[in-house]
C-alpha atoms as a PDB file:
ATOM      1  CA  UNK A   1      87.884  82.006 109.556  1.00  0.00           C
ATOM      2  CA  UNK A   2      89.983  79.397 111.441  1.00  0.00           C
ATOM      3  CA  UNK A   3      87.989  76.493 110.252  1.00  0.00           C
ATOM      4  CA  UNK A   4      88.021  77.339 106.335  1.00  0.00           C
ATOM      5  CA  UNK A   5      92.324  77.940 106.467  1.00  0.00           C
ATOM      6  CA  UNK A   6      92.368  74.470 108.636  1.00  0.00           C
ATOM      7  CA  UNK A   7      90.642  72.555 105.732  1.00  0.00           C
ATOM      8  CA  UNK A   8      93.223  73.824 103.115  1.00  0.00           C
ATOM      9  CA  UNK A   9      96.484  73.270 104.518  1.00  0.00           C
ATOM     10  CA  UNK A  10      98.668  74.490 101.446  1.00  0.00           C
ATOM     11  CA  UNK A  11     100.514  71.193  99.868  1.00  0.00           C
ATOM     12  CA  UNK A  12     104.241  71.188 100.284  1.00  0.00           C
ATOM     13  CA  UNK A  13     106.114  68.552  97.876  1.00  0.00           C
ATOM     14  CA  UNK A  14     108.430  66.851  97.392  1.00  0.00           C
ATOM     15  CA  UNK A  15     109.401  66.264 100.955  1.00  0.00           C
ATOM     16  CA  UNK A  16     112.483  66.149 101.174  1.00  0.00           C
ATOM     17  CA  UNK A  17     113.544  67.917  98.753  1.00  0.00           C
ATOM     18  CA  UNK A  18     116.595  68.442  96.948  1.00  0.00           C
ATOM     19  CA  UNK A  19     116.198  71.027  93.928  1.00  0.00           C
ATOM     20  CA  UNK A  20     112.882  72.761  93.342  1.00  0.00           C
ATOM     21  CA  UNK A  21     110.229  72.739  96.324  1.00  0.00           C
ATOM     22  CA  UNK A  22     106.332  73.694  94.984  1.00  0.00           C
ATOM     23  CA  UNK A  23     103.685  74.776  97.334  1.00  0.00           C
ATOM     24  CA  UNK A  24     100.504  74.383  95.822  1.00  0.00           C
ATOM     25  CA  UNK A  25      97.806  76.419  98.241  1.00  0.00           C
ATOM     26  CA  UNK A  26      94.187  76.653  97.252  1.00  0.00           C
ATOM     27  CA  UNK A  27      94.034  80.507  98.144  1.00  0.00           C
ATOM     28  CA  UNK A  28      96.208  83.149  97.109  1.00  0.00           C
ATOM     29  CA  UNK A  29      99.605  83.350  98.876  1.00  0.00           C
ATOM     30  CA  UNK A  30     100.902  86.761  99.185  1.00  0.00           C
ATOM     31  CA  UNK A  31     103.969  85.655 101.166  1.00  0.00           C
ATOM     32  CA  UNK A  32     106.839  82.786 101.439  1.00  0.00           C
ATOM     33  CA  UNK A  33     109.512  83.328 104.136  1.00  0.00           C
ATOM     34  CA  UNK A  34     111.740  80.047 105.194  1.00  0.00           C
ATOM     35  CA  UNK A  35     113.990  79.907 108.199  1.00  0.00           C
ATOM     36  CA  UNK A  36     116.722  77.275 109.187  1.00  0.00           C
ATOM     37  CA  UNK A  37     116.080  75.461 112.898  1.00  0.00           C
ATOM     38  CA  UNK A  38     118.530  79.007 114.628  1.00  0.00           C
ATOM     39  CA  UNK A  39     115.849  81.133 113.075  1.00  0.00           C
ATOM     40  CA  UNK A  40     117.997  82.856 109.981  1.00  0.00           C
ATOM     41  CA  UNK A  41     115.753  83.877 107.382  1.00  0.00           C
ATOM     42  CA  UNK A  42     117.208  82.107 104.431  1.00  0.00           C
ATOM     43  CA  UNK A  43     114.146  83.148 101.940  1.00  0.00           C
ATOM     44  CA  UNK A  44     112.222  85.710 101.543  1.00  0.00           C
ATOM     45  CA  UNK A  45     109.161  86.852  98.902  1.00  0.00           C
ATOM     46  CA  UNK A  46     106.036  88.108  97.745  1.00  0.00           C
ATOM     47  CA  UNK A  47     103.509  86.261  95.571  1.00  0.00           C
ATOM     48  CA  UNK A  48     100.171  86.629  94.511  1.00  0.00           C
ATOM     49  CA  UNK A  49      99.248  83.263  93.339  1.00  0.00           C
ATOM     50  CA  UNK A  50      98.153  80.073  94.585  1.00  0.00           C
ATOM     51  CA  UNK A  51     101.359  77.981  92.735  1.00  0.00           C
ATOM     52  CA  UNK A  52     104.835  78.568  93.763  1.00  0.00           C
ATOM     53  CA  UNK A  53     108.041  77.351  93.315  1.00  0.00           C
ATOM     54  CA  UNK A  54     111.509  77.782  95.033  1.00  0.00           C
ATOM     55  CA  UNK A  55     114.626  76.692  94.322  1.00  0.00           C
ATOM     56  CA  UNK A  56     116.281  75.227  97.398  1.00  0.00           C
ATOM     57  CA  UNK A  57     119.245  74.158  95.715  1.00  0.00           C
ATOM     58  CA  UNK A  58     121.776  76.399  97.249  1.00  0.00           C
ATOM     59  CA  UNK A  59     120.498  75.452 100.515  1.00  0.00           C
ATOM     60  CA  UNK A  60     122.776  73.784 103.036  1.00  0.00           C
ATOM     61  CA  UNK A  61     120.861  70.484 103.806  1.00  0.00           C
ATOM     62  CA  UNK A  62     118.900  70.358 106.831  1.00  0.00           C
ATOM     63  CA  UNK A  63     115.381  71.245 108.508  1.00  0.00           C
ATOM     64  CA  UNK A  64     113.694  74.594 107.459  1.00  0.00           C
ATOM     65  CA  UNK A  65     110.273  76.019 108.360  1.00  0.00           C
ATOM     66  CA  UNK A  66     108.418  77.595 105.601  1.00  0.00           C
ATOM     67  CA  UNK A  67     105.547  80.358 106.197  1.00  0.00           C
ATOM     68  CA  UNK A  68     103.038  81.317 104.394  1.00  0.00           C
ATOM     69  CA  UNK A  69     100.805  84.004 103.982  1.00  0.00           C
ATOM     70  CA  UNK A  70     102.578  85.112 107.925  1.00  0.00           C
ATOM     71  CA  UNK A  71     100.432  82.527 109.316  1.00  0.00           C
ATOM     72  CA  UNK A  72     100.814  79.172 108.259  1.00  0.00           C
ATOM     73  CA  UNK A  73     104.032  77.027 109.103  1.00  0.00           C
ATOM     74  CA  UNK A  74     105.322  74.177 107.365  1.00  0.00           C
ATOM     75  CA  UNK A  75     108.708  72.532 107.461  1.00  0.00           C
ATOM     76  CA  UNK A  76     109.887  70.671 105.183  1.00  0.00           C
ATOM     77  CA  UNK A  77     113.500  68.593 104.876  1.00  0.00           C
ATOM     78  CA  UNK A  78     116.384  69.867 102.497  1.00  0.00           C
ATOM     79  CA  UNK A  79     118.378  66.498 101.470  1.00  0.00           C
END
């Protein structure tokens, strides 16, 4: 339920980050999709794995909001 997902948020480091961006989740994430602040999907992917990491190094610099698993939202700072 609500309360178990609230207790483990899915890490997001570094932050900012300039090359290589993990998110470390302690249950299985099935989905990563970023978007820039106008909403453009600038990543897109399926996982099944609780380790992943993207390459953000072609990224223009800036805010993004990363979401996981369709529910949870992160953002995290591109340098």
């Amino acid at each position: 339920g609500l309360q178990t997902q609230s207790a483990n948020h899915p890490s997001i480091y570094p932050n900012p980050c300039q090359n290589m961006l993990t998110i470390k989740s302690s249950f299985p994430i099935s989905t990563i999709s970023v978007t820039n602040l106008i909403g453009q999907r600038v990543y897109n992917h399926e996982y099944n794995t609780d380790k992943i990491q993207v390459d953000v190094s072609t990224f223009p610099a800036g805010v993004y909001f990363i979401r996981i698993n369709e529910t949870e939202v992160r953002k995290f700072v591109k340098e």
